[in-house]
C-alpha atoms as a PDB file:
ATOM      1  CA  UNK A   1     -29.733   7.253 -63.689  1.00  0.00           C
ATOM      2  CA  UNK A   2     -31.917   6.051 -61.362  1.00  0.00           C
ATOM      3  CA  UNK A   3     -31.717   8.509 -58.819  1.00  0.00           C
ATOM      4  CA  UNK A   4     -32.881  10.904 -61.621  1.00  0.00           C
ATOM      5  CA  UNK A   5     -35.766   8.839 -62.308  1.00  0.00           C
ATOM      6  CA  UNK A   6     -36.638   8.375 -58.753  1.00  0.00           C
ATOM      7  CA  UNK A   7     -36.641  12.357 -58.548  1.00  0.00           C
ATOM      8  CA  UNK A   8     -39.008  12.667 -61.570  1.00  0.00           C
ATOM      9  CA  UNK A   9     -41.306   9.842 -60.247  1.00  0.00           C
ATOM     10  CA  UNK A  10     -41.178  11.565 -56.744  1.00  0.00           C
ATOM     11  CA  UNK A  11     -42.131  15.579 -58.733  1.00  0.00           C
ATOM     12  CA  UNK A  12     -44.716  14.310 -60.825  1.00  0.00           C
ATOM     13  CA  UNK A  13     -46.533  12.761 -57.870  1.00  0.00           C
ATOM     14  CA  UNK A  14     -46.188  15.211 -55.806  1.00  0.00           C
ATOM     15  CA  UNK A  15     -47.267  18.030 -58.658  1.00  0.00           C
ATOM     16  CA  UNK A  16     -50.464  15.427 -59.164  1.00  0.00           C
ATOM     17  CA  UNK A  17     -51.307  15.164 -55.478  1.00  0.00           C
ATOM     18  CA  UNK A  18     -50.787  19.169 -55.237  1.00  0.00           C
ATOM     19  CA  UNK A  19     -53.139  19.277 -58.785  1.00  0.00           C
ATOM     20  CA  UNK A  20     -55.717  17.058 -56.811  1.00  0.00           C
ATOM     21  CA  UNK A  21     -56.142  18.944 -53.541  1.00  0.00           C
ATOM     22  CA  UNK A  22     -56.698  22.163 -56.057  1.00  0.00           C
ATOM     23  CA  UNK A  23     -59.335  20.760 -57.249  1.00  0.00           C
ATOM     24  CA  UNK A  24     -61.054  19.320 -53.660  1.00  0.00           C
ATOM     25  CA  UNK A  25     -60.939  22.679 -52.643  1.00  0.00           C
ATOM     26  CA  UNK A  26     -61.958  24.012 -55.255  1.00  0.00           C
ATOM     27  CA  UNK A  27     -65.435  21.612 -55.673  1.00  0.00           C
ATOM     28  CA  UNK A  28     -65.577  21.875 -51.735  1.00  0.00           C
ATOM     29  CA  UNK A  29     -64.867  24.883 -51.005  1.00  0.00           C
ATOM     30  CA  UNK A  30     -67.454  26.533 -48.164  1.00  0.00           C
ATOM     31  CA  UNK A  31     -68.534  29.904 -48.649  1.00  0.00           C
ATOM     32  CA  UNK A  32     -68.018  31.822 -44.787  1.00  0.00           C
ATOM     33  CA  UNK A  33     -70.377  34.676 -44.208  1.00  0.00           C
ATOM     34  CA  UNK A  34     -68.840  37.423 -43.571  1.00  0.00           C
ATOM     35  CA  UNK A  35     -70.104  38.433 -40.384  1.00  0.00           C
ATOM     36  CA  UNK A  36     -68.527  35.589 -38.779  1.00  0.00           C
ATOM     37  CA  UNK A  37     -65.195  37.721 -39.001  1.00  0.00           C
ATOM     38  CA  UNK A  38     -66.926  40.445 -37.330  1.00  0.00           C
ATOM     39  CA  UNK A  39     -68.712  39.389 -34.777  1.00  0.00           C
ATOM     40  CA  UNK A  40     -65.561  37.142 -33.473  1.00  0.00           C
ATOM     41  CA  UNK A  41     -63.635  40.890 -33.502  1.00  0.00           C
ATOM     42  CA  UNK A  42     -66.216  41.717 -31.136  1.00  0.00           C
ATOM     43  CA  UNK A  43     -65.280  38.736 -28.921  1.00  0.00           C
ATOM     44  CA  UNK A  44     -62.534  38.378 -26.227  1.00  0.00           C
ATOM     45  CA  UNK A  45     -60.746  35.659 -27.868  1.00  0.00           C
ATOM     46  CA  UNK A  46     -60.669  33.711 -24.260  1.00  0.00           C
ATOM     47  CA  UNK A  47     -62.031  30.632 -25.486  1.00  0.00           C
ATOM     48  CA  UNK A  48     -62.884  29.779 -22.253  1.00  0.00           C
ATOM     49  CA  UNK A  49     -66.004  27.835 -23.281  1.00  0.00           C
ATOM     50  CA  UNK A  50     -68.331  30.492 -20.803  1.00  0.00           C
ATOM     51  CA  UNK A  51     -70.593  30.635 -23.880  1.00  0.00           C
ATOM     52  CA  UNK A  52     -71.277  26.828 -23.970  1.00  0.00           C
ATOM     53  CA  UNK A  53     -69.540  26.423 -27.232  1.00  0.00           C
ATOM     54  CA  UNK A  54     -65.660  25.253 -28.051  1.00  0.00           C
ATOM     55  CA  UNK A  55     -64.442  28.717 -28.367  1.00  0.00           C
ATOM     56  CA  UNK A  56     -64.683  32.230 -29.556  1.00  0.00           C
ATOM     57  CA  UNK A  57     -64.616  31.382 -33.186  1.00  0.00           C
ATOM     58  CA  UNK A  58     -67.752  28.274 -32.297  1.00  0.00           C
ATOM     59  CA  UNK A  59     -69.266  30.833 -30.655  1.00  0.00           C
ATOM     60  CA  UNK A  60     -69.170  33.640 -33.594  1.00  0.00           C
ATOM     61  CA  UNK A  61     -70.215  31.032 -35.852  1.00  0.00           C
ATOM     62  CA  UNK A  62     -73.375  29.906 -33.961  1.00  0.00           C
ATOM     63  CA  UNK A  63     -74.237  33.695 -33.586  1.00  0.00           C
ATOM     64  CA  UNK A  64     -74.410  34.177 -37.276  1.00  0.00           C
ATOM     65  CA  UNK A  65     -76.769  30.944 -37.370  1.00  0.00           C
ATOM     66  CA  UNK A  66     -79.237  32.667 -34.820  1.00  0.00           C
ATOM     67  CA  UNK A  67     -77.987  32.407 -31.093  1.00  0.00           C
ATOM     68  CA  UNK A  68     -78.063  34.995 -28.451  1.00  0.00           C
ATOM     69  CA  UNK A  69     -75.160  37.295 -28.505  1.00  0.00           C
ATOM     70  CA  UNK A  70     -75.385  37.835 -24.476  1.00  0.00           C
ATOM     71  CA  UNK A  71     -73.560  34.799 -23.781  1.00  0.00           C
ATOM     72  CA  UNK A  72     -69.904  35.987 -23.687  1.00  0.00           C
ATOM     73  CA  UNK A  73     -69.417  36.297 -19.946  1.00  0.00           C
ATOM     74  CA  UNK A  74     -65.811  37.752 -20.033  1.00  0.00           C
ATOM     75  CA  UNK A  75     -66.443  39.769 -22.778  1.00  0.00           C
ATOM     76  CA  UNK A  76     -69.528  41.638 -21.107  1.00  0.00           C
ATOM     77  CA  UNK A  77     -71.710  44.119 -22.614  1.00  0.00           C
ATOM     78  CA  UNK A  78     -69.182  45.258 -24.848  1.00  0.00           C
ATOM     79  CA  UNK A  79     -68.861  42.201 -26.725  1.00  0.00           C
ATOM     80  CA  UNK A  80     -73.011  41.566 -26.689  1.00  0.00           C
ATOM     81  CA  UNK A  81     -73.427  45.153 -28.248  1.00  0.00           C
ATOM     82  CA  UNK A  82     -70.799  44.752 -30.390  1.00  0.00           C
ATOM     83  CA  UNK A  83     -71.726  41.960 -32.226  1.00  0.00           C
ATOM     84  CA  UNK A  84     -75.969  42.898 -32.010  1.00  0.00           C
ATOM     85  CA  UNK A  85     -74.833  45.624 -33.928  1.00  0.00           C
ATOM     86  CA  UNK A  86     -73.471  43.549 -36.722  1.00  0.00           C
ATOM     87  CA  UNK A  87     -76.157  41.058 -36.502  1.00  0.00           C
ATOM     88  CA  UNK A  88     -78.745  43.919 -36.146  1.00  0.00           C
ATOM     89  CA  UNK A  89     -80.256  42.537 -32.655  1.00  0.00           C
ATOM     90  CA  UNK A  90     -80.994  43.517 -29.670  1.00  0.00           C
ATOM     91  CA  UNK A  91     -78.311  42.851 -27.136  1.00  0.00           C
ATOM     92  CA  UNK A  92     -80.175  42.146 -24.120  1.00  0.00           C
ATOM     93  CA  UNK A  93     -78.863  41.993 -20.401  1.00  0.00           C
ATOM     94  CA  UNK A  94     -75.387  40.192 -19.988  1.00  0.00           C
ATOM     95  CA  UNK A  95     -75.646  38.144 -16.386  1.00  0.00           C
ATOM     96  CA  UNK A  96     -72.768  39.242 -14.117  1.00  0.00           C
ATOM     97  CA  UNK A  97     -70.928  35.889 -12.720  1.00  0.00           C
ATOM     98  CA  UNK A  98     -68.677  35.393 -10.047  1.00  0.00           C
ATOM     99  CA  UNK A  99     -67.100  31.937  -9.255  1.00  0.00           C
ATOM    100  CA  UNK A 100     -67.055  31.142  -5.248  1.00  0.00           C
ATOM    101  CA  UNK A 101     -65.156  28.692  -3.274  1.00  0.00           C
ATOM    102  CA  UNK A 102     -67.743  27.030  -0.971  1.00  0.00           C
ATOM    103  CA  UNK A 103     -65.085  26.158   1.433  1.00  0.00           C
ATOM    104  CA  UNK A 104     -63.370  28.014   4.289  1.00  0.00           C
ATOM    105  CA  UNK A 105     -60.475  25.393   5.493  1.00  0.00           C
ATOM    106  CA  UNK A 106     -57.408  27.313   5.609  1.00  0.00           C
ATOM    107  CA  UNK A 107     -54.876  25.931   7.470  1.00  0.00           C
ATOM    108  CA  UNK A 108     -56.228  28.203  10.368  1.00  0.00           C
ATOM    109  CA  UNK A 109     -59.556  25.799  10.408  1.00  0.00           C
ATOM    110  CA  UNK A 110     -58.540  22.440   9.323  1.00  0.00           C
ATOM    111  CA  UNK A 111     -55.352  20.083   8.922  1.00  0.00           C
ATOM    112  CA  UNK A 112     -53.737  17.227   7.011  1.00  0.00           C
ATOM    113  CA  UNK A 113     -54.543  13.745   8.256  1.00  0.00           C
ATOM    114  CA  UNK A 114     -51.492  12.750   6.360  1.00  0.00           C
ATOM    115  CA  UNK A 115     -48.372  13.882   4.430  1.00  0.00           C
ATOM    116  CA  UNK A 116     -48.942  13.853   0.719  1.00  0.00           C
ATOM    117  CA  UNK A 117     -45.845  13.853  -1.616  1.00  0.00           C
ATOM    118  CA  UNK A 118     -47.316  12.886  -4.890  1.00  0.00           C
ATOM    119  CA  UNK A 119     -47.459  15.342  -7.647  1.00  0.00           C
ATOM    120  CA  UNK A 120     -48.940  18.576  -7.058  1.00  0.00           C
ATOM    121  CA  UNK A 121     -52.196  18.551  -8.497  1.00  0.00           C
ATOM    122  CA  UNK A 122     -55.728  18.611  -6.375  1.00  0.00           C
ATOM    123  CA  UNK A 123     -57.148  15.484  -8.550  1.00  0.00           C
ATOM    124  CA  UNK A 124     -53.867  13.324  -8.348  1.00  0.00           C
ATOM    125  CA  UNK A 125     -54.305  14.245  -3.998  1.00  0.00           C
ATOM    126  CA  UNK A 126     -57.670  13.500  -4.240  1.00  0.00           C
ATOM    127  CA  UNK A 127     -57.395  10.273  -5.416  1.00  0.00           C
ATOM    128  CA  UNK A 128     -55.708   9.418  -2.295  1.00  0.00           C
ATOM    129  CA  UNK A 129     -58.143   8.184   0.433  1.00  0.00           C
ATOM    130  CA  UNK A 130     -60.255  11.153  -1.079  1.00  0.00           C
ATOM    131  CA  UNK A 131     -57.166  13.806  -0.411  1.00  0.00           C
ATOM    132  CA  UNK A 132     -54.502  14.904   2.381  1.00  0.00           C
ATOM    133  CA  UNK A 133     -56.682  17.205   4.512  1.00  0.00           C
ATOM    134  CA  UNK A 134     -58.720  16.294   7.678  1.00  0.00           C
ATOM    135  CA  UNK A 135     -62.137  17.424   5.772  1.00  0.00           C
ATOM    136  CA  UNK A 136     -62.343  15.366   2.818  1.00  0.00           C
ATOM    137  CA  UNK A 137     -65.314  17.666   1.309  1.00  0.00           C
ATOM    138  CA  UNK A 138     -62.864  20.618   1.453  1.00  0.00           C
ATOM    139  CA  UNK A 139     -60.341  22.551  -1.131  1.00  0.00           C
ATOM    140  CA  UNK A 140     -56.948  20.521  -1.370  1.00  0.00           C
ATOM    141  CA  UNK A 141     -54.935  23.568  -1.795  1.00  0.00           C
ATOM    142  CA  UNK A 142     -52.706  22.192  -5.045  1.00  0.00           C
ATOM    143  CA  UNK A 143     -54.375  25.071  -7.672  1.00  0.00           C
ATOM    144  CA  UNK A 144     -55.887  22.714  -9.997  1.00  0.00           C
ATOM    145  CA  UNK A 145     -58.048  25.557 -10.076  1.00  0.00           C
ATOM    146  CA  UNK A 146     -55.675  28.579 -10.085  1.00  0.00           C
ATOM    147  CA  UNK A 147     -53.657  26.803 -12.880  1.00  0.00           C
ATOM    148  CA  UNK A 148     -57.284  26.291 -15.544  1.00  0.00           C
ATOM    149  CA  UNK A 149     -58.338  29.871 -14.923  1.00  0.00           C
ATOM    150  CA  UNK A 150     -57.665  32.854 -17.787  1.00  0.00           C
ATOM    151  CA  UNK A 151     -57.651  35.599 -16.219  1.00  0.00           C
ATOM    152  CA  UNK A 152     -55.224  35.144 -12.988  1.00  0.00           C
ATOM    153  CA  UNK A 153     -58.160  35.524 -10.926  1.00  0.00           C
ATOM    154  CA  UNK A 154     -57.564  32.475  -8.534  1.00  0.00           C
ATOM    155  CA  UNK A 155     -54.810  32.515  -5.865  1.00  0.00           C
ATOM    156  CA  UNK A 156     -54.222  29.658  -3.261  1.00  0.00           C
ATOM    157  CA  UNK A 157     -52.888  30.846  -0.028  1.00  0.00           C
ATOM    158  CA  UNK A 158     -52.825  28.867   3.432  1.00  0.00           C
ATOM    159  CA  UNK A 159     -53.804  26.211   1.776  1.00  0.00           C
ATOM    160  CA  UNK A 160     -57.260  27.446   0.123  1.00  0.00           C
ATOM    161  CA  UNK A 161     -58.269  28.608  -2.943  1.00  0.00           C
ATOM    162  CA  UNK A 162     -59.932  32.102  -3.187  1.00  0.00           C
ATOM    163  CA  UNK A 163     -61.096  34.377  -5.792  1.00  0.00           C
ATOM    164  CA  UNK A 164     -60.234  38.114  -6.471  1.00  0.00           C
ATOM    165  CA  UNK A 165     -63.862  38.947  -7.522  1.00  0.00           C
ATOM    166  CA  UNK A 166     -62.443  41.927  -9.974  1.00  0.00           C
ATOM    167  CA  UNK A 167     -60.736  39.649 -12.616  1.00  0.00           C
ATOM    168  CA  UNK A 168     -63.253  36.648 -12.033  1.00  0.00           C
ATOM    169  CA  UNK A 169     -65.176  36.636 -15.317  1.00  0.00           C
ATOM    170  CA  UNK A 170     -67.015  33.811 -14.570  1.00  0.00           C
ATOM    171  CA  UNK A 171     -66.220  31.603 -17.176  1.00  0.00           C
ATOM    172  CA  UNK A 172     -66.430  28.539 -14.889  1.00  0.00           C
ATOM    173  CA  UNK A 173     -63.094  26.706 -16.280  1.00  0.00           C
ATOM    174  CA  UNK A 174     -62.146  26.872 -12.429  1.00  0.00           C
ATOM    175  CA  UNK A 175     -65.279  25.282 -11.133  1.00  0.00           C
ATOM    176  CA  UNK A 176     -64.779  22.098 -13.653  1.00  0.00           C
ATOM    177  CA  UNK A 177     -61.233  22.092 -12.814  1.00  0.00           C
ATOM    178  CA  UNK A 178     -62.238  21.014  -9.302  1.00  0.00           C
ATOM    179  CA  UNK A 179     -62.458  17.462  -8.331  1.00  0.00           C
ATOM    180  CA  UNK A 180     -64.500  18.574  -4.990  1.00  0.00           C
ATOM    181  CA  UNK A 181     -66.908  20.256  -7.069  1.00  0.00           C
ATOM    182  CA  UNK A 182     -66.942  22.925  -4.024  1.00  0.00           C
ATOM    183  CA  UNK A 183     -66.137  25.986  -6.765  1.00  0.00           C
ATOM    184  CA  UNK A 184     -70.077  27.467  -7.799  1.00  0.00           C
ATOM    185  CA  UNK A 185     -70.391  29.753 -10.231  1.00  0.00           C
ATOM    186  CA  UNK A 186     -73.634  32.003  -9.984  1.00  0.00           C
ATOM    187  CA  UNK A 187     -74.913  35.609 -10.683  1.00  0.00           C
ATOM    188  CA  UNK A 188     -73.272  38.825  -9.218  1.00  0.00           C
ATOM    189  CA  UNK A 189     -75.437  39.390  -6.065  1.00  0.00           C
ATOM    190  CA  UNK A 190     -75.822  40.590  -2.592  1.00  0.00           C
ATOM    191  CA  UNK A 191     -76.807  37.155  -0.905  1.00  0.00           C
ATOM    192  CA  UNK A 192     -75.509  35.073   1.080  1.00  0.00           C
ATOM    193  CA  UNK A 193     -73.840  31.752   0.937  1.00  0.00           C
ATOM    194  CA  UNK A 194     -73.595  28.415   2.443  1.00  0.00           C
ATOM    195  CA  UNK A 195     -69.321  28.506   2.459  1.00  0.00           C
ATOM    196  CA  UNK A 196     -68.957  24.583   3.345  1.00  0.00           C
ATOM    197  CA  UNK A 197     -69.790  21.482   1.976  1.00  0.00           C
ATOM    198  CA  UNK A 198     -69.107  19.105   4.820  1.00  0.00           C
ATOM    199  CA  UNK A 199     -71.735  16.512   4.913  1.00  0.00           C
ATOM    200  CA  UNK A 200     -70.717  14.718   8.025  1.00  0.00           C
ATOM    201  CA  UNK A 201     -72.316  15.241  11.214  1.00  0.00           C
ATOM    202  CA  UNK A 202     -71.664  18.014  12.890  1.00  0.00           C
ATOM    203  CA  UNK A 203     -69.693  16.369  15.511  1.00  0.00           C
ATOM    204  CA  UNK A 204     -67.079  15.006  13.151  1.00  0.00           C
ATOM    205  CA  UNK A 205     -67.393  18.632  11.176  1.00  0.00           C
ATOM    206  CA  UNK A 206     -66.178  20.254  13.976  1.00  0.00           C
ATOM    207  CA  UNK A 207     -63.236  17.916  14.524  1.00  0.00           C
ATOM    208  CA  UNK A 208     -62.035  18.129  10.661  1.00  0.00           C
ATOM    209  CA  UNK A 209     -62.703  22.106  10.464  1.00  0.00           C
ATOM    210  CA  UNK A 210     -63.391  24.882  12.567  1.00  0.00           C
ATOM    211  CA  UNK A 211     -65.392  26.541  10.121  1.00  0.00           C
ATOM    212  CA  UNK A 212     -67.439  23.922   8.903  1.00  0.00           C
ATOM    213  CA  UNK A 213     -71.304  23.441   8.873  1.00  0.00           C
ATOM    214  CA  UNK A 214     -72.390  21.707  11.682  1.00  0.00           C
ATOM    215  CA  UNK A 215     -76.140  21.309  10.176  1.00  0.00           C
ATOM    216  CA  UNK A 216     -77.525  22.553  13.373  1.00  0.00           C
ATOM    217  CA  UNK A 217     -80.455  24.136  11.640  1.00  0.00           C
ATOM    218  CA  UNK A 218     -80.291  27.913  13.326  1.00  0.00           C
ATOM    219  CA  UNK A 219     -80.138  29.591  10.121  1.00  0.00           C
ATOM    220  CA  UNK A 220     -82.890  27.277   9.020  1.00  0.00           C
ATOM    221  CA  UNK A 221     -84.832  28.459  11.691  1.00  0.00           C
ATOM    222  CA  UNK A 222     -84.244  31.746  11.004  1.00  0.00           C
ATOM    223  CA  UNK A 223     -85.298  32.533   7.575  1.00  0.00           C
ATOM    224  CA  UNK A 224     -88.293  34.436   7.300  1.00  0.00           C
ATOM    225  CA  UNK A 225     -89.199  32.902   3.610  1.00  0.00           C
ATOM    226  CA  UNK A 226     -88.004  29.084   4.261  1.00  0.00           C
ATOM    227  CA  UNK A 227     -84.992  30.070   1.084  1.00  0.00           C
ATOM    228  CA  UNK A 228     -82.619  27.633   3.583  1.00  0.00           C
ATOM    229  CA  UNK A 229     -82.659  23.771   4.279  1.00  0.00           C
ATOM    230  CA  UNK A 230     -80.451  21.674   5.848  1.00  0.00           C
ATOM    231  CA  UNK A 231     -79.794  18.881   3.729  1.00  0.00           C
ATOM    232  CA  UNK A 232     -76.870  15.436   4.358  1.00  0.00           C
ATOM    233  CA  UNK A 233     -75.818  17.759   7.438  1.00  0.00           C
ATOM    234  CA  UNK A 234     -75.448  21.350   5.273  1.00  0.00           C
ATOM    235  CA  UNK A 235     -77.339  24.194   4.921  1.00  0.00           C
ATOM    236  CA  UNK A 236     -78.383  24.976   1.221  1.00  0.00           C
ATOM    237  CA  UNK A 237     -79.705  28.249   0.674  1.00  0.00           C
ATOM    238  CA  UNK A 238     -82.254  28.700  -2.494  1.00  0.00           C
ATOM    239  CA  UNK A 239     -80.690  32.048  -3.667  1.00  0.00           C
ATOM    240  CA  UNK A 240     -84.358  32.324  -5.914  1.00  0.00           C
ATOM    241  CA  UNK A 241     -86.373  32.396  -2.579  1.00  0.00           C
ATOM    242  CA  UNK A 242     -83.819  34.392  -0.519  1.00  0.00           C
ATOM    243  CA  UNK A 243     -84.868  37.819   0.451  1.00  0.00           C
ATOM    244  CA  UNK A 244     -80.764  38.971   1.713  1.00  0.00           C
ATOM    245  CA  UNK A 245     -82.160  39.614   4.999  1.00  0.00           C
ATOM    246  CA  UNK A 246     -78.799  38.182   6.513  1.00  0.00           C
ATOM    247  CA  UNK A 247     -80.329  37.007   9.517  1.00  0.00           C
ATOM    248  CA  UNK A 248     -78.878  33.157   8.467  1.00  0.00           C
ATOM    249  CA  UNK A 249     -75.672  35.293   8.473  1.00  0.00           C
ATOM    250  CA  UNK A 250     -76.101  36.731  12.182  1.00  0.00           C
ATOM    251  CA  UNK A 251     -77.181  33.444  13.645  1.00  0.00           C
ATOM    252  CA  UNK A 252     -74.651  30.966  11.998  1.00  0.00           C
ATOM    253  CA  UNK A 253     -72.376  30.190  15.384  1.00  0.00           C
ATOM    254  CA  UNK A 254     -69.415  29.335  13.071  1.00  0.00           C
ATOM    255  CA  UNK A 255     -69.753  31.730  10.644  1.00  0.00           C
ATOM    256  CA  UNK A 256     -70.553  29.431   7.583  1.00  0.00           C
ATOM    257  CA  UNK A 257     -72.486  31.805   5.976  1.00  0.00           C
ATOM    258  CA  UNK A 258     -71.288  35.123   4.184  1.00  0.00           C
ATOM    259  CA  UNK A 259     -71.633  37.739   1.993  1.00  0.00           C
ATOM    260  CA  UNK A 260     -69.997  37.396  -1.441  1.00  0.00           C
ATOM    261  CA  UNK A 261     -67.756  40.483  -1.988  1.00  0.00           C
ATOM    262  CA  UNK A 262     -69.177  42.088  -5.016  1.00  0.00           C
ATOM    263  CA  UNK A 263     -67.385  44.496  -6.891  1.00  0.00           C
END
């Protein structure tokens, strides 16, 4: 018998607590505009946080509430016209980005000062009298970044991450994933860039990696507009000022400075 009334007790609370969230929702219950469902069709559905909000559906939301619809970097000018057109907006221009390892210390520039056999991650090496390899401003090589990217657009090889410019969206996830901070994400262009950020002398730069910045102000000297300064013992090149003359690229004896493929 009193299993029985144990059962009843146990049904008529749960068919009160059932009656009580009926209710709730009903009295709070949030009215969605509808366009939020459209405008998040027109959306990738990465949620890779390019945008500046959580994800696709944040994002969707805070266009309905006014924001600009050009901020979907994956999701291009498809996704900004797309949604513009159920907003009724103007699209406007949809910024290119490509993310770039400033770093060029494969194992054919640089080596390890020591044998790391911790776990496989670029922050857990890093941690580690700041990380196994002899430049300890350079790319650790464990994929920290390869692994937070999307799209499959980061491979490490040689022990260096690189991007395949045709599936980089730019979404950044890769540059936030890096405990270096040597991963910059920046607008699709022609112009050149600084690939290093070694900060020691360039004495010591040369005996960690081959390809390093030596700071030995040629390229400096060389811009026609001033767009390049030498800064902690790197070159830093104002991509606002710089003309894409290439004439820092010509006169940089270890080839520090390139050309971004673009594609």
């Amino acid at each position: 018998m009193s299993i029985v009334t144990a059962a009843v007790v146990v049904t008529v609370i749960g068919l009160l607590g059932a009656a009580i969230l009926v209710v709730a929702a009903h009295f709070f219950h949030v009215e969605e505009d509808e366009r939020v469902g459209k405008v998040l069709e027109c959306l990738p559905g990465a949620n890779c946080g390019a945008c500046g909000y959580a994800g696709c559906a944040d994002y969707a939301k805070a266009i309905v509430a006014g924001a600009p619809v050009n901020k979907c970097v994956p999701g291009g000018a498809a996704s900004a016209q797309g949604a513009a057109a159920v907003m009724g907006v103007e699209a406007g221009e949809v910024v290119k980005r490509k993310a770039i390892v400033a770093c060029q210390g494969s194992y054919e520039h640089t080596s390890d000062k020591y044998a790391y056999e911790g776990i496989e991650s670029c922050a857990a090496c890093a941690a580690l009298y700041k990380g196994r390899s002899a430049c300890e401003f350079g790319c650790l090589g464990y994929g920290d970044c390869q692994k937070a990217c999307k799209f499959d657009a980061i491979i490490v090889s040689n022990g260096l991450a690189r991007v395949n410019p045709e599936k980089c969206t730019g979404c950044g996830a890769c540059a936030e994933a890096c405990p270096k901070h040597i991963i910059e994400v920046r607008p699709e262009s022609e112009k050149p860039m600084v690939l290093c950020a070694n900060r020691d002398r360039g004495a010591l730069t040369r005996k960690a990696c081959t390809a390093g910045c030596i700071g030995c102000m040629k390229c400096q000297k060389a811009c026609p507009v001033e767009a390049i300064k030498v800064v902690d013992n790197v070159a830093h090149i104002d991509v606002d000022k710089c003309i894409g003359c290439r004439k820092c690229v010509n006169e940089c004896p270890v080839h520090a400075i390139t050309i971004p493929k673009v594609v």
